[in-house]
C-alpha atoms as a PDB file:
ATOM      1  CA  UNK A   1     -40.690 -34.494  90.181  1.00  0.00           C
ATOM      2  CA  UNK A   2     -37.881 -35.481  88.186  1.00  0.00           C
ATOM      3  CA  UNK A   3     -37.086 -31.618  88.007  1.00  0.00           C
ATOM      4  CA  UNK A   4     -36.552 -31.100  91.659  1.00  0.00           C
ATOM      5  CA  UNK A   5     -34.300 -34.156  91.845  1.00  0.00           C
ATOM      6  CA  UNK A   6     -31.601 -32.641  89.588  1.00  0.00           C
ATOM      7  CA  UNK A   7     -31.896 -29.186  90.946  1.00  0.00           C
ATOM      8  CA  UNK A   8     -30.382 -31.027  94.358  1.00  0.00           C
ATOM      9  CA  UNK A   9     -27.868 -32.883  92.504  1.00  0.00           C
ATOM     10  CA  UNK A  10     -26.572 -29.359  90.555  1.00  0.00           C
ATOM     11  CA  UNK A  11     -22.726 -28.294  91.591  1.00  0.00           C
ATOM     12  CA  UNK A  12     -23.427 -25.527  94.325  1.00  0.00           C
ATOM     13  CA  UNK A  13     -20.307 -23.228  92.531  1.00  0.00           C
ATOM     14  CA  UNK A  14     -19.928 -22.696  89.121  1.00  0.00           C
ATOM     15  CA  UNK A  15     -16.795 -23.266  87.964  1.00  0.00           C
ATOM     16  CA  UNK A  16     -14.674 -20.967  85.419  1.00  0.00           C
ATOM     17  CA  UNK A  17     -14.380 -21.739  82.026  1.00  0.00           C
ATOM     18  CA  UNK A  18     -11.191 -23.555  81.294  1.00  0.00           C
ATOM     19  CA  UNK A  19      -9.282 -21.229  78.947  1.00  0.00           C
ATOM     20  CA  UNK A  20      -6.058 -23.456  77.545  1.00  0.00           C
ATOM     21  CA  UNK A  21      -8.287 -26.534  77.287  1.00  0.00           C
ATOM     22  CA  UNK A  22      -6.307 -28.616  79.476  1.00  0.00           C
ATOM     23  CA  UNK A  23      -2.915 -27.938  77.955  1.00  0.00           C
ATOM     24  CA  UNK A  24      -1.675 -26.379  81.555  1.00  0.00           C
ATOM     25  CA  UNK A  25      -2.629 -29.889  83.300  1.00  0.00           C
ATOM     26  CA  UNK A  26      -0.515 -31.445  80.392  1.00  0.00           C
ATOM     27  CA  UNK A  27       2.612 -29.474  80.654  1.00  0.00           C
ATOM     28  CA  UNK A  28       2.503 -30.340  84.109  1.00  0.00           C
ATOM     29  CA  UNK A  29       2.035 -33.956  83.839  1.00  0.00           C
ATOM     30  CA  UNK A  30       5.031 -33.587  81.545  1.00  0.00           C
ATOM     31  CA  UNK A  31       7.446 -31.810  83.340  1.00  0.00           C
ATOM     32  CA  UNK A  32       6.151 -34.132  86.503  1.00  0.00           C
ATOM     33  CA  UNK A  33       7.280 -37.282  84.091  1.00  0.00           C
ATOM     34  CA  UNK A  34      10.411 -35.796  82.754  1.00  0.00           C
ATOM     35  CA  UNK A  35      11.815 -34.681  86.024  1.00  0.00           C
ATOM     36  CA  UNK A  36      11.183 -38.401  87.230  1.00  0.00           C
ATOM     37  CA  UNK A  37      12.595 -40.006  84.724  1.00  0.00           C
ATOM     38  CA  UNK A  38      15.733 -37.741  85.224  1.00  0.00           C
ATOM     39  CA  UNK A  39      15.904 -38.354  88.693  1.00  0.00           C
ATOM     40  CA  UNK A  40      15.659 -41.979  88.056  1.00  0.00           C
ATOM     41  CA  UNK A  41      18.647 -41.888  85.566  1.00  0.00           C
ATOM     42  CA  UNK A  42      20.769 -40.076  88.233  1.00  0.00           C
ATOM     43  CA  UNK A  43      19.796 -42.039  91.369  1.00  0.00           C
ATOM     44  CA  UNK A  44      19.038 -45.304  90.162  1.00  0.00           C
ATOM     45  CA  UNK A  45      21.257 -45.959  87.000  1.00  0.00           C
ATOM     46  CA  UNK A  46      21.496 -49.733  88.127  1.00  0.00           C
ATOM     47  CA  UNK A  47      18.146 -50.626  86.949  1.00  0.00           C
ATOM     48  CA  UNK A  48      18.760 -48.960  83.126  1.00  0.00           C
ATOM     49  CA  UNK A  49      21.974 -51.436  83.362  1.00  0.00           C
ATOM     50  CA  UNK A  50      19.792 -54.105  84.882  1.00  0.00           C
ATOM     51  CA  UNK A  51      17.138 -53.546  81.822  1.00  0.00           C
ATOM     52  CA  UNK A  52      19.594 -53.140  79.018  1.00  0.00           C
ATOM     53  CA  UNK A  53      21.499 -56.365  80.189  1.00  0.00           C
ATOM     54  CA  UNK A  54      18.165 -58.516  79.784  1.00  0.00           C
ATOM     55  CA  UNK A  55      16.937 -57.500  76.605  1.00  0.00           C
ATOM     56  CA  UNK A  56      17.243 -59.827  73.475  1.00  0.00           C
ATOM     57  CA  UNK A  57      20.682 -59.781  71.850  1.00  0.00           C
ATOM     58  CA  UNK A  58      21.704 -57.899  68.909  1.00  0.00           C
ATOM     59  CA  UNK A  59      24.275 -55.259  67.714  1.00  0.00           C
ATOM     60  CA  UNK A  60      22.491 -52.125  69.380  1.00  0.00           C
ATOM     61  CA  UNK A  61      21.782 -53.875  72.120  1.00  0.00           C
ATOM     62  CA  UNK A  62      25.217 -54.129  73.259  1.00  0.00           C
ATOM     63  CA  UNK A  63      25.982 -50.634  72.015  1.00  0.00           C
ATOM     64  CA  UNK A  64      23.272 -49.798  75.064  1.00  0.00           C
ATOM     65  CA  UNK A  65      24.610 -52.256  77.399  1.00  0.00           C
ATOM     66  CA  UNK A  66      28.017 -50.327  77.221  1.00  0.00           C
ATOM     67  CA  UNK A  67      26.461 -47.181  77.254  1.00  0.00           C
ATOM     68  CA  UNK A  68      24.359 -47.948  80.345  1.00  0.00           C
ATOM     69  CA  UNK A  69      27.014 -49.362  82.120  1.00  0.00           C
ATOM     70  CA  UNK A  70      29.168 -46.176  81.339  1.00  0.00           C
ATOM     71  CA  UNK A  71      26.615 -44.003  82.756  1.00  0.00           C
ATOM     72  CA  UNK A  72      26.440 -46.239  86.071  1.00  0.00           C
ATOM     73  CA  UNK A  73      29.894 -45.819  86.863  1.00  0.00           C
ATOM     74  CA  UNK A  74      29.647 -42.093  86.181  1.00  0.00           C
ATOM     75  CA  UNK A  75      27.179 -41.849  88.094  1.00  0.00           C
ATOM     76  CA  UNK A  76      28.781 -43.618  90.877  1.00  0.00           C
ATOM     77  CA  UNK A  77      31.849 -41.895  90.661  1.00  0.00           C
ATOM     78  CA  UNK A  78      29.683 -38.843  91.862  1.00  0.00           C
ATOM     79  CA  UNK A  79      28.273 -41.058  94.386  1.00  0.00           C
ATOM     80  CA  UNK A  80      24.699 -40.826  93.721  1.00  0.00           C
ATOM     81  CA  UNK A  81      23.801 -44.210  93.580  1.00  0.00           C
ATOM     82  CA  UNK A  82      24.666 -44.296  97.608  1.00  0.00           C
ATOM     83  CA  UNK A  83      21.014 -44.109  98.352  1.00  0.00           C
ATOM     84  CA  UNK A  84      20.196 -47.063  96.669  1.00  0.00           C
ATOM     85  CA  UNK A  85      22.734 -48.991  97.788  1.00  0.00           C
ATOM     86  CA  UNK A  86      22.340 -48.124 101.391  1.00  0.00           C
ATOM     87  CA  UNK A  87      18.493 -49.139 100.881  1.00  0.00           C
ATOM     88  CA  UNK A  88      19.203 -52.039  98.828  1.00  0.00           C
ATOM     89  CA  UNK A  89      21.607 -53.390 101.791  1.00  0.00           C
ATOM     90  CA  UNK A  90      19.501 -52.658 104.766  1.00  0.00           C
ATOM     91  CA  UNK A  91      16.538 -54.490 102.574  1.00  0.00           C
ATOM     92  CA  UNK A  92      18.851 -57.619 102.245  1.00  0.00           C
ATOM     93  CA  UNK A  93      19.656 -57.757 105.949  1.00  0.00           C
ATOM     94  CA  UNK A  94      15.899 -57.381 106.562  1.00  0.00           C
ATOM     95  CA  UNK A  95      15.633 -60.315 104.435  1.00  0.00           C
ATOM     96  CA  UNK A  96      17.996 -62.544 106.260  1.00  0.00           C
ATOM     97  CA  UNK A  97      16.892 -61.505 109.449  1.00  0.00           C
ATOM     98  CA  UNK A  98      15.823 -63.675 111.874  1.00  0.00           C
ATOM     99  CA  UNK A  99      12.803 -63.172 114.471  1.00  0.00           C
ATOM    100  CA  UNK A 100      11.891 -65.512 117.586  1.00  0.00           C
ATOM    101  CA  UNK A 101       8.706 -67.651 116.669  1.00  0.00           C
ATOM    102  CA  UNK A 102       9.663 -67.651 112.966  1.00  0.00           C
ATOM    103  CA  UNK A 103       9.667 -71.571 112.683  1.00  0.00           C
ATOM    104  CA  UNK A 104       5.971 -71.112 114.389  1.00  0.00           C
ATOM    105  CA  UNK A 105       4.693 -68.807 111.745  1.00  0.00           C
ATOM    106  CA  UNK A 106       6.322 -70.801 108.539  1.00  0.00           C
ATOM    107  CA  UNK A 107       4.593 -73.794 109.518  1.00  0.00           C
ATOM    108  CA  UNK A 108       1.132 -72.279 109.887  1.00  0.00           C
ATOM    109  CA  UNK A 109       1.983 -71.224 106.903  1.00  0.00           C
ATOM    110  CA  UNK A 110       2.727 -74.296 105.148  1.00  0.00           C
ATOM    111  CA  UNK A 111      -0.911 -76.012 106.295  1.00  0.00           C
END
């Protein structure tokens, strides 16, 4: 019985045997990661500032603050941080924005 039961549950192809052991699926994770992280120092060079500015004082600490702050106005010299901003602004307005029947819905939401 028990026989039959896996021979229903086997996987109907068989699949080739995986010759680099996974290293392919690494590189690519890693060249997915590093390419991020690039684009993320180009585009969004704010945020390194943002995260260099908050962490716990100390003599390299400042060396990085003035080194991330460097590369923000380099990078917004070149204007690639426009993106952001223009996202970062529309959010804000979104967030001040004001809708009929808002008073209604706060205090529902206050009960």
């Amino acid at each position: 019985m028990f026989e039959r039961v896996m021979d229903s549950y086997e996987f109907p192809t068989d699949l080739p045997d995986d010759p680099d052991q996974g290293a392919g699926a690494l590189r690519w994770t890693a060249s997915v990661i590093a390419l991020t992280t690039v684009l993320l120092a180009l585009l969004n060079a704010q945020a390194l500032t943002g995260w260099t500015q908050e962490l716990p004082p100390g003599p390299g600490v400042v060396k990085l603050v003035d080194a991330a702050t460097a590369w923000e106005d380099s990078t917004a010299e070149l204007g690639l941080g426009t993106g952001h901003a223009r996202l970062h602004r529309t959010w804000k307005a979104m967030q001040r924005a004001s809708w009929s029947g808002r008073e209604q819905v706060v205090q529902e939401a206050r009960r």
